[in-house]
N, C-alpha and C. Protein backbone atom coordinates (compact mmCIF):
# COMPACT_ATOMS: atom_id res chain seq x y z
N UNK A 1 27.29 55.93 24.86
CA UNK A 1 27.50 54.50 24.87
C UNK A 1 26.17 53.75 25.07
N UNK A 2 25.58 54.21 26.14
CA UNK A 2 23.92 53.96 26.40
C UNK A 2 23.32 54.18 24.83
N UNK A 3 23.47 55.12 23.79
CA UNK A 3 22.42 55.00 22.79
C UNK A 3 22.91 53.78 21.90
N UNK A 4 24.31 53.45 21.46
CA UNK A 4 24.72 52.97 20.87
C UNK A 4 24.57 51.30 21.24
N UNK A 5 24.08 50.77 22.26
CA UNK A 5 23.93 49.70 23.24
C UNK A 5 22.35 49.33 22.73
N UNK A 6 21.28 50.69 22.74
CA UNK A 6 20.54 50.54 22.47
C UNK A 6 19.91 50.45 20.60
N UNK A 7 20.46 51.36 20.02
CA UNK A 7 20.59 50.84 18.64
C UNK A 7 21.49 49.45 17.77
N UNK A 8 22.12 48.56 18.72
CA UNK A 8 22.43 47.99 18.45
C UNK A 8 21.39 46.46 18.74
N UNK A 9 20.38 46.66 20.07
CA UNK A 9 19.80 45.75 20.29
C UNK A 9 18.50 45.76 19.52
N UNK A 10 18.36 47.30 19.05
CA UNK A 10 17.18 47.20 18.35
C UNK A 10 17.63 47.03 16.95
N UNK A 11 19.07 46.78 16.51
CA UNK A 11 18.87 46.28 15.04
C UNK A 11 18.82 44.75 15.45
N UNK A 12 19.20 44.05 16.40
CA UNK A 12 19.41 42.98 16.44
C UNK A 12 18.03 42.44 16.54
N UNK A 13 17.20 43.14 17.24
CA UNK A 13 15.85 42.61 17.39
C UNK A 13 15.13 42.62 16.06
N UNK A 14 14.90 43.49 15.31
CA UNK A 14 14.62 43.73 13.93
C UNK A 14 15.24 42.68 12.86
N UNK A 15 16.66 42.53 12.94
CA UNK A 15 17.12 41.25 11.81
C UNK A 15 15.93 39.70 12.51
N UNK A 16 16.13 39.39 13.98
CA UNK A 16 15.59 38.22 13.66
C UNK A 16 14.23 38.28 13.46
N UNK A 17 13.33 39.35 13.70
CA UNK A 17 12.18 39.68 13.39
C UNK A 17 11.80 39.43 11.73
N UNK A 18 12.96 40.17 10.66
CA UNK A 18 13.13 39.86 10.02
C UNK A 18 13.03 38.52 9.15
N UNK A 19 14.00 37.88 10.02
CA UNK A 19 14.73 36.58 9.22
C UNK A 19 13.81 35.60 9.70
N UNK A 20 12.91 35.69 10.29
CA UNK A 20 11.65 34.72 10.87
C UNK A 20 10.73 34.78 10.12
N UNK A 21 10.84 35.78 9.18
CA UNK A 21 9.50 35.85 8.62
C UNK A 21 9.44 34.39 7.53
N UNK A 22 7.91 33.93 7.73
CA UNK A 22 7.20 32.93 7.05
C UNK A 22 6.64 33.45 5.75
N UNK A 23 6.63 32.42 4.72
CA UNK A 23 6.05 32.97 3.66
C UNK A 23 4.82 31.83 3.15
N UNK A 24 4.13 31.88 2.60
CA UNK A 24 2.83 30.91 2.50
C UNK A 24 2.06 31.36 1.33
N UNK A 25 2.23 30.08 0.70
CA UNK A 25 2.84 29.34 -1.06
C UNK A 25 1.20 29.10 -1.35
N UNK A 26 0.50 29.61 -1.57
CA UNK A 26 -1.41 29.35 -1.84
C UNK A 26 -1.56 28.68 -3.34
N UNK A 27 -0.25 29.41 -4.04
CA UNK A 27 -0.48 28.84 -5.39
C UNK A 27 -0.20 27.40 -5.80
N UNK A 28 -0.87 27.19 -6.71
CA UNK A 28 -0.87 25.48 -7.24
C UNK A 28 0.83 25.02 -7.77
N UNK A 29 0.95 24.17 -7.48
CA UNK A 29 2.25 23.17 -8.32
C UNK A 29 2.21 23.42 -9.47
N UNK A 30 3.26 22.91 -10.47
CA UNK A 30 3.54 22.92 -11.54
C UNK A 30 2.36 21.80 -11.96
N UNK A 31 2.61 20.45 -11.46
CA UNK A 31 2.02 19.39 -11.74
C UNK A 31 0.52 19.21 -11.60
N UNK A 32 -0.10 20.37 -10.22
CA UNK A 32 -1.56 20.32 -10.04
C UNK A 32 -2.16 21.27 -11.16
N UNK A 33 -1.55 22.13 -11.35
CA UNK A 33 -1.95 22.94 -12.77
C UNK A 33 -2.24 22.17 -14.01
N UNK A 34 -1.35 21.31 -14.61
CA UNK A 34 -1.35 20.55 -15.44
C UNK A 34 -2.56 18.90 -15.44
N UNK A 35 -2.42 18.78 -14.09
CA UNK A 35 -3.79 18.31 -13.87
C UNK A 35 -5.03 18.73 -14.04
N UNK A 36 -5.31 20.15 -13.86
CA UNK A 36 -6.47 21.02 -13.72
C UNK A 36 -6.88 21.50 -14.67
N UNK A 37 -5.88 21.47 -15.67
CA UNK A 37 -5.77 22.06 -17.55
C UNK A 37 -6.13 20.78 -18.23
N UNK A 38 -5.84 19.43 -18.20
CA UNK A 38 -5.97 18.58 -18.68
C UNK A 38 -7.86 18.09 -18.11
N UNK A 39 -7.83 18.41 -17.45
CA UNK A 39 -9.20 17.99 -16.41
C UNK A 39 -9.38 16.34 -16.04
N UNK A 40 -7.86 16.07 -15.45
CA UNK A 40 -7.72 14.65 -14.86
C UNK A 40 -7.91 14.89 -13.15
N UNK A 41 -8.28 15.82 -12.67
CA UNK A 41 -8.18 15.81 -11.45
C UNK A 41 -10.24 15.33 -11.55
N UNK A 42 -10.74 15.11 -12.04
CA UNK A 42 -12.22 14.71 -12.31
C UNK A 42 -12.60 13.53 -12.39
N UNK A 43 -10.87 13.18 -13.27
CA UNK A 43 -11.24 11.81 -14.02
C UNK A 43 -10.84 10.76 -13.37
N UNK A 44 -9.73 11.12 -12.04
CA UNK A 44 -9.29 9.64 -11.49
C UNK A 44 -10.11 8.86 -11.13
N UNK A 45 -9.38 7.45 -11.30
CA UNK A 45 -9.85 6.36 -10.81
C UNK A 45 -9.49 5.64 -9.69
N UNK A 46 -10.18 4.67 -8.89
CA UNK A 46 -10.07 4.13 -7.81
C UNK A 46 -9.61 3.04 -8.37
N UNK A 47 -8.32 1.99 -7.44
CA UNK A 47 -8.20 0.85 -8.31
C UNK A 47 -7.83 0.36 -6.90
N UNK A 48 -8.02 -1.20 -6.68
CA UNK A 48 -7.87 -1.92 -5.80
C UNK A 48 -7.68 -3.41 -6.42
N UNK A 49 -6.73 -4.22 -5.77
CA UNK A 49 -6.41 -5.68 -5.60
C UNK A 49 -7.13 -6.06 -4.83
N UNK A 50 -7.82 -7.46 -5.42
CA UNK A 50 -8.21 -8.12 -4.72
C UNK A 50 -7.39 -9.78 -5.19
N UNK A 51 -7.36 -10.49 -4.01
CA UNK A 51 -6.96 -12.23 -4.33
C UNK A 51 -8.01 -13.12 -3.51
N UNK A 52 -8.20 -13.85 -4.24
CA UNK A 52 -9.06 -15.38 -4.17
C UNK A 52 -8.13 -16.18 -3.72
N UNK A 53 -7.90 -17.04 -2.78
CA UNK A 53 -7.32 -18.16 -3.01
C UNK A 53 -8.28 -19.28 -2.59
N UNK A 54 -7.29 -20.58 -3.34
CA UNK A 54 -8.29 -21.60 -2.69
C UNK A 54 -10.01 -21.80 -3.16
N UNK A 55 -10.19 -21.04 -3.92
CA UNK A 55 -11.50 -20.92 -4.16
C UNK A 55 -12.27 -20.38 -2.58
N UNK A 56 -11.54 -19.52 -2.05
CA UNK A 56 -12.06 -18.67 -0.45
C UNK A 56 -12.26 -17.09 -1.03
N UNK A 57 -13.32 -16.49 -0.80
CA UNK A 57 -13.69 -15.22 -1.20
C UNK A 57 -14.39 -14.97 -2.55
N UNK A 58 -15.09 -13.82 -2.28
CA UNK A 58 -15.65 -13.30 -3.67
C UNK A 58 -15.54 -11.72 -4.39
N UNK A 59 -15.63 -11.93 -5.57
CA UNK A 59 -15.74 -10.70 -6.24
C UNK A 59 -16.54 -9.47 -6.59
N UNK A 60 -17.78 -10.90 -6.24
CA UNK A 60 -18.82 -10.17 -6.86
C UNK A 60 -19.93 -9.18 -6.61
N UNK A 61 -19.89 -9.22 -4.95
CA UNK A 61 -19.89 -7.86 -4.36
C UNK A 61 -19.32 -6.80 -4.62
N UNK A 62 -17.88 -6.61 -5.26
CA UNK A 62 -17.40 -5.40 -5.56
C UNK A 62 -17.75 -5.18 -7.04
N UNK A 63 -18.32 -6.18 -8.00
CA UNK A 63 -18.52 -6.10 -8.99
C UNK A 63 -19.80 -5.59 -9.25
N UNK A 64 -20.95 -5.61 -8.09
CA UNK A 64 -22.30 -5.03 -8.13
C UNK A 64 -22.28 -3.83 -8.04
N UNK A 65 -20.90 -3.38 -7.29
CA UNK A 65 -20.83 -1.91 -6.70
C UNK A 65 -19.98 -1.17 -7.42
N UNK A 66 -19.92 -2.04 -8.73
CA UNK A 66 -19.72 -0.91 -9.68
C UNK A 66 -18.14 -1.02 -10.17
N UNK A 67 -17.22 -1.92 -9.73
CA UNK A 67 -16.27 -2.22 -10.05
C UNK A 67 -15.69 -3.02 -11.24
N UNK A 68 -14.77 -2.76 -11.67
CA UNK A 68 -14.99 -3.45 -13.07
C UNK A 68 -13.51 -4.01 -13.10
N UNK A 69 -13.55 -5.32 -13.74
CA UNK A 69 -12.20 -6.03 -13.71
C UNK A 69 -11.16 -5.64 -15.02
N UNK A 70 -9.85 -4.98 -14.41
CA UNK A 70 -9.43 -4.32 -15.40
C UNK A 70 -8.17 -5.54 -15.88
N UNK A 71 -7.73 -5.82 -15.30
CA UNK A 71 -6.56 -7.47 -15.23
C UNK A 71 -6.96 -8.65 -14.23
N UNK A 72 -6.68 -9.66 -15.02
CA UNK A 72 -6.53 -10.66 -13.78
C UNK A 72 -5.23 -12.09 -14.37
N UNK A 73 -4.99 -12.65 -13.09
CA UNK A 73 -4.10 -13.07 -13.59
C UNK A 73 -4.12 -14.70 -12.48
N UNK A 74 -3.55 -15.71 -12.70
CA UNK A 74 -3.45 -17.01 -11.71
C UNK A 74 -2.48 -17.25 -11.29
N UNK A 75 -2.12 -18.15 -10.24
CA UNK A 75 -1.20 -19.40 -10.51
C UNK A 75 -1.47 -20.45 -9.15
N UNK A 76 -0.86 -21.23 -9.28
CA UNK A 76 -1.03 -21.86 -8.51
C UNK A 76 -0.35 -22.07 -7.03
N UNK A 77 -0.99 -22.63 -6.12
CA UNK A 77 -0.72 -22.35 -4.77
C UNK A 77 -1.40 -23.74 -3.79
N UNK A 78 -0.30 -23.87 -3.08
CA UNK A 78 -0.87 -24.98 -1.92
C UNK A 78 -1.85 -24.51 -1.23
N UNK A 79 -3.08 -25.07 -0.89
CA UNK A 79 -4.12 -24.73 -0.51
C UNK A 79 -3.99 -25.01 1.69
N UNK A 80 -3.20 -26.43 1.55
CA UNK A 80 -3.86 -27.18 2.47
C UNK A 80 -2.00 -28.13 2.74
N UNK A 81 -1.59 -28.35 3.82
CA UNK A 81 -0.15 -29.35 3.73
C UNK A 81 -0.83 -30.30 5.41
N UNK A 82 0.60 -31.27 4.78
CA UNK A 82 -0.35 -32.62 5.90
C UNK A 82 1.05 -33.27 6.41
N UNK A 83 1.42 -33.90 7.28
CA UNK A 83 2.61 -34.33 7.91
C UNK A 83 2.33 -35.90 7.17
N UNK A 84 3.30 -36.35 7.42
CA UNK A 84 3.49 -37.92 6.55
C UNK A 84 4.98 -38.15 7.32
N UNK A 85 5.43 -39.76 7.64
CA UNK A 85 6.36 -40.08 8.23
C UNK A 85 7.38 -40.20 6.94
N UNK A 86 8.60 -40.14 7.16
CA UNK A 86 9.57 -39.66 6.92
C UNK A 86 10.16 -41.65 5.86
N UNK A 87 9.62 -42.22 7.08
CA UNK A 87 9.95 -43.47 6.18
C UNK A 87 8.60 -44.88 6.71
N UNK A 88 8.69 -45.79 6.49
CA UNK A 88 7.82 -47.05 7.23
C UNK A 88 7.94 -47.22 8.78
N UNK A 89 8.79 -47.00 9.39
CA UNK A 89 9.32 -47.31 10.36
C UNK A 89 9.24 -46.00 11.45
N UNK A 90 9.20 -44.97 10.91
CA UNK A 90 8.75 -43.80 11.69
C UNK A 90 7.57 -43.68 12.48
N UNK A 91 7.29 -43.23 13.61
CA UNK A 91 6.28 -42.69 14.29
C UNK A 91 6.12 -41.68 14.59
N UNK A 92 5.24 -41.14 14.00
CA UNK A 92 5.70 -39.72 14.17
C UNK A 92 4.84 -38.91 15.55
N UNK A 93 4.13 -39.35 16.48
CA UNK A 93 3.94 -38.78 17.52
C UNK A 93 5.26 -38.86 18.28
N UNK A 94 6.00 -39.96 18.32
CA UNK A 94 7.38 -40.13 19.15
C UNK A 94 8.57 -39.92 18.47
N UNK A 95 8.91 -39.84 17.68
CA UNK A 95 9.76 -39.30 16.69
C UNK A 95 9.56 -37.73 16.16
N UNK A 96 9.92 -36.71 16.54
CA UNK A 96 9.61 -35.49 15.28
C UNK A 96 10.46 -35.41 14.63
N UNK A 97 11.61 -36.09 14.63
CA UNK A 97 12.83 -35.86 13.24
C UNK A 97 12.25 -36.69 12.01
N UNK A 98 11.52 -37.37 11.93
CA UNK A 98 11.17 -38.01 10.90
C UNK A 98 9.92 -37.79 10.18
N UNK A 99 9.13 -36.74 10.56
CA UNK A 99 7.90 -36.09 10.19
C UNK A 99 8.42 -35.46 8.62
N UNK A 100 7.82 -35.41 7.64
CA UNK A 100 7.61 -34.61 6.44
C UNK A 100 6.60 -33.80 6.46
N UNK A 101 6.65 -32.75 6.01
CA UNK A 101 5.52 -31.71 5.71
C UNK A 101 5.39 -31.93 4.23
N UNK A 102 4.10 -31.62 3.47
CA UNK A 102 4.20 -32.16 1.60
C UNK A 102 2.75 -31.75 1.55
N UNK A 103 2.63 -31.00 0.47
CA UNK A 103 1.43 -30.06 0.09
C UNK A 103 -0.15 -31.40 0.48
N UNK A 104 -1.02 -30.70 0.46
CA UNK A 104 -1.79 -31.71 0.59
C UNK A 104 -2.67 -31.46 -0.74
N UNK A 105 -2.86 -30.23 -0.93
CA UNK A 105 -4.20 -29.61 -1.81
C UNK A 105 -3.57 -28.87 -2.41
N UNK A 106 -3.81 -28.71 -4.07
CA UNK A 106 -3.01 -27.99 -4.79
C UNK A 106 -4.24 -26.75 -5.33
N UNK A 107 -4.67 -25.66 -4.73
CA UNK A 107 -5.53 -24.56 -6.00
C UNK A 107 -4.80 -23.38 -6.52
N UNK A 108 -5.65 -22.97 -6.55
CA UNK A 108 -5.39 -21.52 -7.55
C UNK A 108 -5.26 -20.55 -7.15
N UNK A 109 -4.56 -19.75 -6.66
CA UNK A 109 -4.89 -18.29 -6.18
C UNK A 109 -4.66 -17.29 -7.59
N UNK A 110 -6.06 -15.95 -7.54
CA UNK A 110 -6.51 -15.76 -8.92
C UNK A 110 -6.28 -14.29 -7.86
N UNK A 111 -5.81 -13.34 -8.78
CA UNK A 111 -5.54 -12.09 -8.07
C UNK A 111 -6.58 -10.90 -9.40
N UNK A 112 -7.06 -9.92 -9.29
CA UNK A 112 -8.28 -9.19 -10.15
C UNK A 112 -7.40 -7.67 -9.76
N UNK A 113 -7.51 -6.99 -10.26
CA UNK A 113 -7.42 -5.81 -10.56
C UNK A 113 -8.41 -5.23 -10.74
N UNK A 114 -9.10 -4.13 -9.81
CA UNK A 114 -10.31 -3.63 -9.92
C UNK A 114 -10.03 -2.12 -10.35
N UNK A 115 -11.38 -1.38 -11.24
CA UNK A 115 -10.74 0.14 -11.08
C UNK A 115 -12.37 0.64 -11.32
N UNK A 116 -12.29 1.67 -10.68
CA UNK A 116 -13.69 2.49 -10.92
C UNK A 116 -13.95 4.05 -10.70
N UNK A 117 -14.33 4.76 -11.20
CA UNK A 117 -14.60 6.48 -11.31
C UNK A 117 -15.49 6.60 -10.09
């Protein structure tokens, strides 16, 4: 009974010894292969957004450094908003129900698409 106690703990020890085992995958993806055959893993590019608004910021630092504008695109955007009373008769330090908010400054916000090797 003693051996049978003991061959039973040593299969038991052996299965999870077994069933623990790790396996470790060195080989490439389907998809990194096909990268590596094509020779795009060389060729990517860096691409970054940048936005202007307001006529605030510049480009052209990233454009010295080699960046190149691949899209760009506009539209327009409140720059700047200003309170205004609500009617003639309003005050608006003593009154806040009668305050309006209403764009003040109308520019451009211009968004660039940058990309570079």
């Amino acid at each position: 009974m003693k051996n049978f106690k003991k061959i039973t703990y040593l299969f038991l020890i052996m299965f999870f010894l077994i069933s623990c085992k790790t396996t470790i995958n060195n080989e490439p993806s389907e998809k990194e292969l096909e990268k590596i055959q094509s020779g795009q893993i060389k060729n990517e590019k860096e691409k970054m957004e940048i936005i202007v608004s307001c006529g605030e910021g510049e480009i052209n630092e990233f454009i010295n450094d080699g960046w190149i504008i691949v899209e760009e695109y506009s539209e327009e955007k409140v720059c700047t908003w200003k309170s205004v009373p609500a009617n003639d008769s309003c005050d608006i330090d003593k009154d806040k129900g009668c305050k309006i908010t209403q764009p003040d400054k109308i520019g451009e916000e211009k968004t660039y698409i940058l990309e570079r090797k």
